[in-house]
Protein backbone atom coordinates (compact mmCIF):
# COMPACT_ATOMS: atom_id res chain seq x y z
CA UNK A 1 11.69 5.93 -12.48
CA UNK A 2 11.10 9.43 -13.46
CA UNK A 3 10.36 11.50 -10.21
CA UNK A 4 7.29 14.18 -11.18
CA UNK A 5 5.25 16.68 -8.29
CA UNK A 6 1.47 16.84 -9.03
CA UNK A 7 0.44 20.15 -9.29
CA UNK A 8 -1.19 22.34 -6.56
CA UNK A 9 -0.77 19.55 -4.52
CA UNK A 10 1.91 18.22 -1.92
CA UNK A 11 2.13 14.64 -3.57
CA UNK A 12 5.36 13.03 -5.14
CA UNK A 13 5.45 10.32 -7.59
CA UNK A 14 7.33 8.09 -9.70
CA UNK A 15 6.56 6.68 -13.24
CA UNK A 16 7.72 4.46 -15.95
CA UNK A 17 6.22 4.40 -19.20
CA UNK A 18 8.62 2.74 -21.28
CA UNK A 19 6.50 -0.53 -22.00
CA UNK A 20 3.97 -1.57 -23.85
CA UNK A 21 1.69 -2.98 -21.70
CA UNK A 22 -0.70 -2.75 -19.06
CA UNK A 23 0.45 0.37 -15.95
CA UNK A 24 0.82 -0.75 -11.97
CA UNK A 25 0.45 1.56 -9.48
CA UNK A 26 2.39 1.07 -6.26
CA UNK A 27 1.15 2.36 -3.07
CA UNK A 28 3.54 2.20 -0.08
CA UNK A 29 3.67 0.94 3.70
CA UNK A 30 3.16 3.88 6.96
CA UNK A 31 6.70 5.47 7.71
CA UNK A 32 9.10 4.58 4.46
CA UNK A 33 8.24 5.10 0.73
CA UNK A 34 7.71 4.25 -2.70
CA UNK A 35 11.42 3.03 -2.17
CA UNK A 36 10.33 0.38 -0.70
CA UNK A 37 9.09 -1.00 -4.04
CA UNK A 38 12.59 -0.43 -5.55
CA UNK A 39 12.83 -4.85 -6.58
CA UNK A 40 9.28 -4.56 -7.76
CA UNK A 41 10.32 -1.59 -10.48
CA UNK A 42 13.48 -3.35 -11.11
CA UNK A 43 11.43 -6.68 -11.91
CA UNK A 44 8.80 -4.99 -13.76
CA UNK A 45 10.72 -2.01 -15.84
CA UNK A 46 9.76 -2.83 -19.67
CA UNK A 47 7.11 -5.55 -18.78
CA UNK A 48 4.46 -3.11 -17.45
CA UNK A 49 3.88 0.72 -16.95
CA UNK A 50 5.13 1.94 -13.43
CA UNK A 51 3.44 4.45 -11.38
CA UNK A 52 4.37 4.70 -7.41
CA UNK A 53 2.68 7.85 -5.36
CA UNK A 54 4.23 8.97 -2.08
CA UNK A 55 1.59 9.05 0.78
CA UNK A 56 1.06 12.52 2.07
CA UNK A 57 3.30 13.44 4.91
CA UNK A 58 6.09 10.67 3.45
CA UNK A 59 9.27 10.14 1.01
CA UNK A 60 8.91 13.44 -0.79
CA UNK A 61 5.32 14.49 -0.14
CA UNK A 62 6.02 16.61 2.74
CA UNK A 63 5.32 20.23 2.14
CA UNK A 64 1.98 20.10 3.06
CA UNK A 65 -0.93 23.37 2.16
CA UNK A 66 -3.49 24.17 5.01
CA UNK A 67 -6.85 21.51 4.63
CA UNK A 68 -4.53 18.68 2.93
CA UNK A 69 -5.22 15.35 4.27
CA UNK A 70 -5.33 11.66 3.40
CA UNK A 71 -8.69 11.71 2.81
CA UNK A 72 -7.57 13.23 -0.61
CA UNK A 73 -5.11 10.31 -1.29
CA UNK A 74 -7.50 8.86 -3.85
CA UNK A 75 -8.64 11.83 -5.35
CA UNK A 76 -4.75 13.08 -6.00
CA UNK A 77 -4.16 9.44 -7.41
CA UNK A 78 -6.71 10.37 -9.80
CA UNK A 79 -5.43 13.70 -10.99
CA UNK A 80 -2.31 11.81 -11.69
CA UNK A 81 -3.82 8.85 -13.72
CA UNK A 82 -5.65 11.66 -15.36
CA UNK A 83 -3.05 13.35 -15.92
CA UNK A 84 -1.08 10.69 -17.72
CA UNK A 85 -3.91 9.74 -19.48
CA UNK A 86 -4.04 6.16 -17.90
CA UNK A 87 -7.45 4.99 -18.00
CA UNK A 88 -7.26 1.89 -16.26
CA UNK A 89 -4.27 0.06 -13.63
CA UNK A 90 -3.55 -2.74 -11.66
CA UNK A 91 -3.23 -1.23 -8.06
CA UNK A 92 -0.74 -3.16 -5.41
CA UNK A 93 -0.82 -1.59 -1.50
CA UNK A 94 1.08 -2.52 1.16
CA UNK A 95 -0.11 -2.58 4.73
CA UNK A 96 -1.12 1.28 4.95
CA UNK A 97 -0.84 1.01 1.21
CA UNK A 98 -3.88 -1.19 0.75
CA UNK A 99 -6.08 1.35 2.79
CA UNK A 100 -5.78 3.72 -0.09
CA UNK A 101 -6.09 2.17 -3.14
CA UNK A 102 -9.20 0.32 -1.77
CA UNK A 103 -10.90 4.03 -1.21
CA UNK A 104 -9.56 4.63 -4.98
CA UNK A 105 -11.56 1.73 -5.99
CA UNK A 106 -14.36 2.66 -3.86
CA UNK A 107 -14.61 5.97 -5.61
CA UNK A 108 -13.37 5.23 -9.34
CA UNK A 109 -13.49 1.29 -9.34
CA UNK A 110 -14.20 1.73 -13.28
CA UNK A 111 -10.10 2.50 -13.58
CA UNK A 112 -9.54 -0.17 -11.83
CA UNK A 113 -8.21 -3.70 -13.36
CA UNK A 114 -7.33 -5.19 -9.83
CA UNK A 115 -6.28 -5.06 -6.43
CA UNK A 116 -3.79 -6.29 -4.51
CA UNK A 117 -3.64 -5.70 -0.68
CA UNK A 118 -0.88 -7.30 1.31
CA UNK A 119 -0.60 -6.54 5.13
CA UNK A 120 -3.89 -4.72 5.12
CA UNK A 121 -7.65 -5.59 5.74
CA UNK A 122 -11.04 -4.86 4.20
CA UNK A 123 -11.80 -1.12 4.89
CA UNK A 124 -15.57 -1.30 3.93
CA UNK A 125 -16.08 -4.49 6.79
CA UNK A 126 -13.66 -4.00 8.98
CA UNK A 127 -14.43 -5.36 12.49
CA UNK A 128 -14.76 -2.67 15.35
CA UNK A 129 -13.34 -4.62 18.08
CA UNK A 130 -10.33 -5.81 15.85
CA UNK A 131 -9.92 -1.45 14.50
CA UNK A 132 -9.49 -1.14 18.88
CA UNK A 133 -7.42 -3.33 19.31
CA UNK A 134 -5.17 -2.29 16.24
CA UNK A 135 -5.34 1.37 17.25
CA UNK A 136 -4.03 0.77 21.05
CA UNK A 137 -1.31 -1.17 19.32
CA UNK A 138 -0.65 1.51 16.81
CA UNK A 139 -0.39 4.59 19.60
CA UNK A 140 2.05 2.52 21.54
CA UNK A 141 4.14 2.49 18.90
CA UNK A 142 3.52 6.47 17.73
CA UNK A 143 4.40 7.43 21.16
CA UNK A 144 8.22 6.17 20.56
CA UNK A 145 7.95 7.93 17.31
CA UNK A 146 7.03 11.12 19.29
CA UNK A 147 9.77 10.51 21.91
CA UNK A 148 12.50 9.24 18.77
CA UNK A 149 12.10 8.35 15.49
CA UNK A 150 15.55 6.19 15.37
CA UNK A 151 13.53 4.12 18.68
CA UNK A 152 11.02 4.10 16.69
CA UNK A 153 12.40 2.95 13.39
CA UNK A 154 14.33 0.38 15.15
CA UNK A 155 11.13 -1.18 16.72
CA UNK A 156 8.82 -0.71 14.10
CA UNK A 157 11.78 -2.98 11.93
CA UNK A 158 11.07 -5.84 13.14
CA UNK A 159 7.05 -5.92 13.69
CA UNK A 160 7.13 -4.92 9.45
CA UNK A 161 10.06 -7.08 8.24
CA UNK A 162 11.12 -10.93 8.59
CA UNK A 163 14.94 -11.17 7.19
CA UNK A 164 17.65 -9.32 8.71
CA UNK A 165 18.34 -7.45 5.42
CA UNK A 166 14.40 -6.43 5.06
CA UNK A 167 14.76 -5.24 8.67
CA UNK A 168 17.46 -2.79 7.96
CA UNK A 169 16.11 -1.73 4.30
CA UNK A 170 12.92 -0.46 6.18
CA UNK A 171 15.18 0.76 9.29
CA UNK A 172 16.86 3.08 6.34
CA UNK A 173 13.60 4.36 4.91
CA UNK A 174 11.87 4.80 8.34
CA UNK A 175 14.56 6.72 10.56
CA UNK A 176 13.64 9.33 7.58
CA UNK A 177 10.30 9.62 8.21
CA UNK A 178 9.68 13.10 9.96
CA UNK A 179 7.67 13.73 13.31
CA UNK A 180 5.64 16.55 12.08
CA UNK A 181 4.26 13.69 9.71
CA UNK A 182 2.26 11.87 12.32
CA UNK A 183 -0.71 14.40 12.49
CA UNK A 184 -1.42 13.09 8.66
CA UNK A 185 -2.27 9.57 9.69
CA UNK A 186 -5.00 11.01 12.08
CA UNK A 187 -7.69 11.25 10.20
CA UNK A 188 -7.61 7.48 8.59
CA UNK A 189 -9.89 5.70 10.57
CA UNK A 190 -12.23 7.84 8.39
CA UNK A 191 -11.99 5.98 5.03
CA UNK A 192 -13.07 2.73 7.01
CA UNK A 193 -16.44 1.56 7.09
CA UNK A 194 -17.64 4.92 5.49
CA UNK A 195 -18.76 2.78 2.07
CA UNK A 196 -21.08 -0.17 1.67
CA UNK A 197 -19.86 -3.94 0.98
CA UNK A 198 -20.99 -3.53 -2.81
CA UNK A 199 -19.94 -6.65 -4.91
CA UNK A 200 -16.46 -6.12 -7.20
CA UNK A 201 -16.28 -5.80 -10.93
CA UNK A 202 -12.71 -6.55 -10.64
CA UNK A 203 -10.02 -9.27 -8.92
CA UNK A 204 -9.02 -8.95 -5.97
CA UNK A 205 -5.71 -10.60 -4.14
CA UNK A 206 -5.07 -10.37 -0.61
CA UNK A 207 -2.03 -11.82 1.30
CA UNK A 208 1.06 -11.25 3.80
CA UNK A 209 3.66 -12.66 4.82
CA UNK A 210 3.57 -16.36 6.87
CA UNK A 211 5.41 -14.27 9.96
CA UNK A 212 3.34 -11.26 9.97
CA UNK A 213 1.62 -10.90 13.07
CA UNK A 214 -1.51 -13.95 13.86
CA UNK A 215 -4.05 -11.11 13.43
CA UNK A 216 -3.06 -10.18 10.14
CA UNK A 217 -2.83 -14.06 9.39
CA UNK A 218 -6.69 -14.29 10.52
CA UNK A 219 -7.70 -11.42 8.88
CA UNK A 220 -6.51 -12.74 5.50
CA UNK A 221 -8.43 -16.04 5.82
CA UNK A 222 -11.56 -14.12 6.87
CA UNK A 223 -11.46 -11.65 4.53
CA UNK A 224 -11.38 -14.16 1.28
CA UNK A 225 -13.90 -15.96 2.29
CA UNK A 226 -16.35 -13.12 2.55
CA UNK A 227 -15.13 -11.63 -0.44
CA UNK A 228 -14.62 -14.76 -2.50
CA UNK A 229 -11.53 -13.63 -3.68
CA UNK A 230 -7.54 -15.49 -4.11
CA UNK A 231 -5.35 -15.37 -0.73
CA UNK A 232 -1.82 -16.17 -0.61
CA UNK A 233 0.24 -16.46 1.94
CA UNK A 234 4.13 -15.31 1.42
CA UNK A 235 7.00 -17.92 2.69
CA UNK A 236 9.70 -16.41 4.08
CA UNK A 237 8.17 -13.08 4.86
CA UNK A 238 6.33 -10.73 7.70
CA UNK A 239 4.69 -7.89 7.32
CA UNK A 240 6.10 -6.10 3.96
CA UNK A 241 6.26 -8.97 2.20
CA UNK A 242 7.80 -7.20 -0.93
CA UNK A 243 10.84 -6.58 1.03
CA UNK A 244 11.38 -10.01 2.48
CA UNK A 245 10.67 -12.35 -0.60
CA UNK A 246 10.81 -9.83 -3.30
CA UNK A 247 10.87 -13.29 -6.17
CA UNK A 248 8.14 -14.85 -4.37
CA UNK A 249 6.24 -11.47 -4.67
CA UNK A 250 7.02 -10.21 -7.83
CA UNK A 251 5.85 -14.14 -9.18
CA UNK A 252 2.90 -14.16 -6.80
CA UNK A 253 2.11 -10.61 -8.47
CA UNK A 254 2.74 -11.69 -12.14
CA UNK A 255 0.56 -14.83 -12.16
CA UNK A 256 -2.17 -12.79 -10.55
CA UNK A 257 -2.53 -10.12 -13.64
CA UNK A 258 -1.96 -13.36 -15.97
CA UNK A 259 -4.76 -14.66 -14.50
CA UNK A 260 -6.90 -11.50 -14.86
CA UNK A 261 -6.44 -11.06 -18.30
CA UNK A 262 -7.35 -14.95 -18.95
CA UNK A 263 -10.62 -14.08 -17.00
CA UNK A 264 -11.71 -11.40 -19.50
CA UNK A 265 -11.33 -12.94 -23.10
């Protein structure tokens, strides 16, 4: 994977365009990076077009300009496509991954051949008591990553991985994540809820892992049923899926853009 810097911007990415085929775009978990995805682009390299994006404020999209936010996630995942001249991709998210590329498709779901979420929920009916509770959760653990990042990686390794070698990939790619990097994730609870439940012109998957916490289990099931779209559920695997049953994954991934094409000829 090629590593390129988006202009007059902070944001990193990484791209493949070596087959001919369809393009992916990868969009990471909170606290690691497009690393984390490192099976996915070895499984994929040649059968698809790659493109990963590091979240503002992680892996290598840290030197930040005054006003930058991730409220412009979607918009600098645009420049890029533009850029490239990719007119249309299947988009995978993990966890804090999913968040974004559903406010991509919110914005430009015309470029958009699917969606993937795993670990995340539906950010345009998203229950307020469940965003509470998540958020009290979530500042417990930010505190530790305000007192130590290395306490904090070493917690946060076993709430987002299963397997013991999972737990210590994402221990590797976390205890990097810097503190100044936490004021970035402030302003997220603004992309939920802020656009209507419009019906899809495109598939969506939604999953996690079968030992990722009962919430996220319960938000899954809801969330296809409302949206009449395919849920799987990831043996094996907690909350970064990816990293814990990277075949499962990769297949689970694979059958789903089979499946898509088969839908529209």
């Amino acid at each position: 994977m090629q590593q390129l810097y988006l202009d007059n911007s902070p944001i990193a990415y990484y791209l493949d365009d070596s087959a001919d085929s369809e393009w992916v775009v990868f969009i990471h978990a909170a606290f690691v990076d497009s690393r984390m995805f490192n099976k996915q682009f070895d499984y994929f390299k040649g059968k698809y077009n790659l493109l990963a994006v590091d979240v503002l404020g992680h892996g290598n999209s840290l030197n930040a300009n005054k006003g930058d936010c991730v409220e412009n996630m979607s918009d600098w995942i645009n420049r890029i496509i533009i850029k490239h001249g990719i007119t249309s991709a299947h988009f995978v998210g993990v966890s804090l991954g999913s968040v974004f590329i559903q406010d991509f498709a919110n914005k430009y779901k015309e470029k958009v051949l699917s969606l993937a979420c795993f670990g995340g929920y539906d950010i345009n009916n998203f229950d307020i008591s469940k965003q509470k509770a998540n958020s009290k959760s979530q500042m417990k653990m930010m505190l530790k990553a305000m007192i130590s990042i290395k306490w904090f990686a070493k917690a946060n390794k076993k709430i987002s991985a299963y397997t013991e070698s999972a737990q210590q990939e994402f221990y590797d790619l976390n205890v990097q994540f810097k503190k100044r990097s936490l004021k970035h994730l402030a302003k997220l609870s603004s992309l939920v809820n802020r656009y209507p439940n419009e019906k899809r012109s495109f598939p969506l998957l939604v999953g996690c892992g079968e030992f990722d916490i009962p919430t996220e289990l319960e938000i899954v099931k809801e969330w296809s049923s409302s949206a009449n779209c395919k849920a799987v559920i990831i043996q094996n695997a907690g909350h970064c899926a990816n990293m814990d049953a990277p075949t499962e994954f990769n297949r689970v991934l694979e059958d789903f853009w089979l499946s898509c094409n088969s839908a529209t000829t």
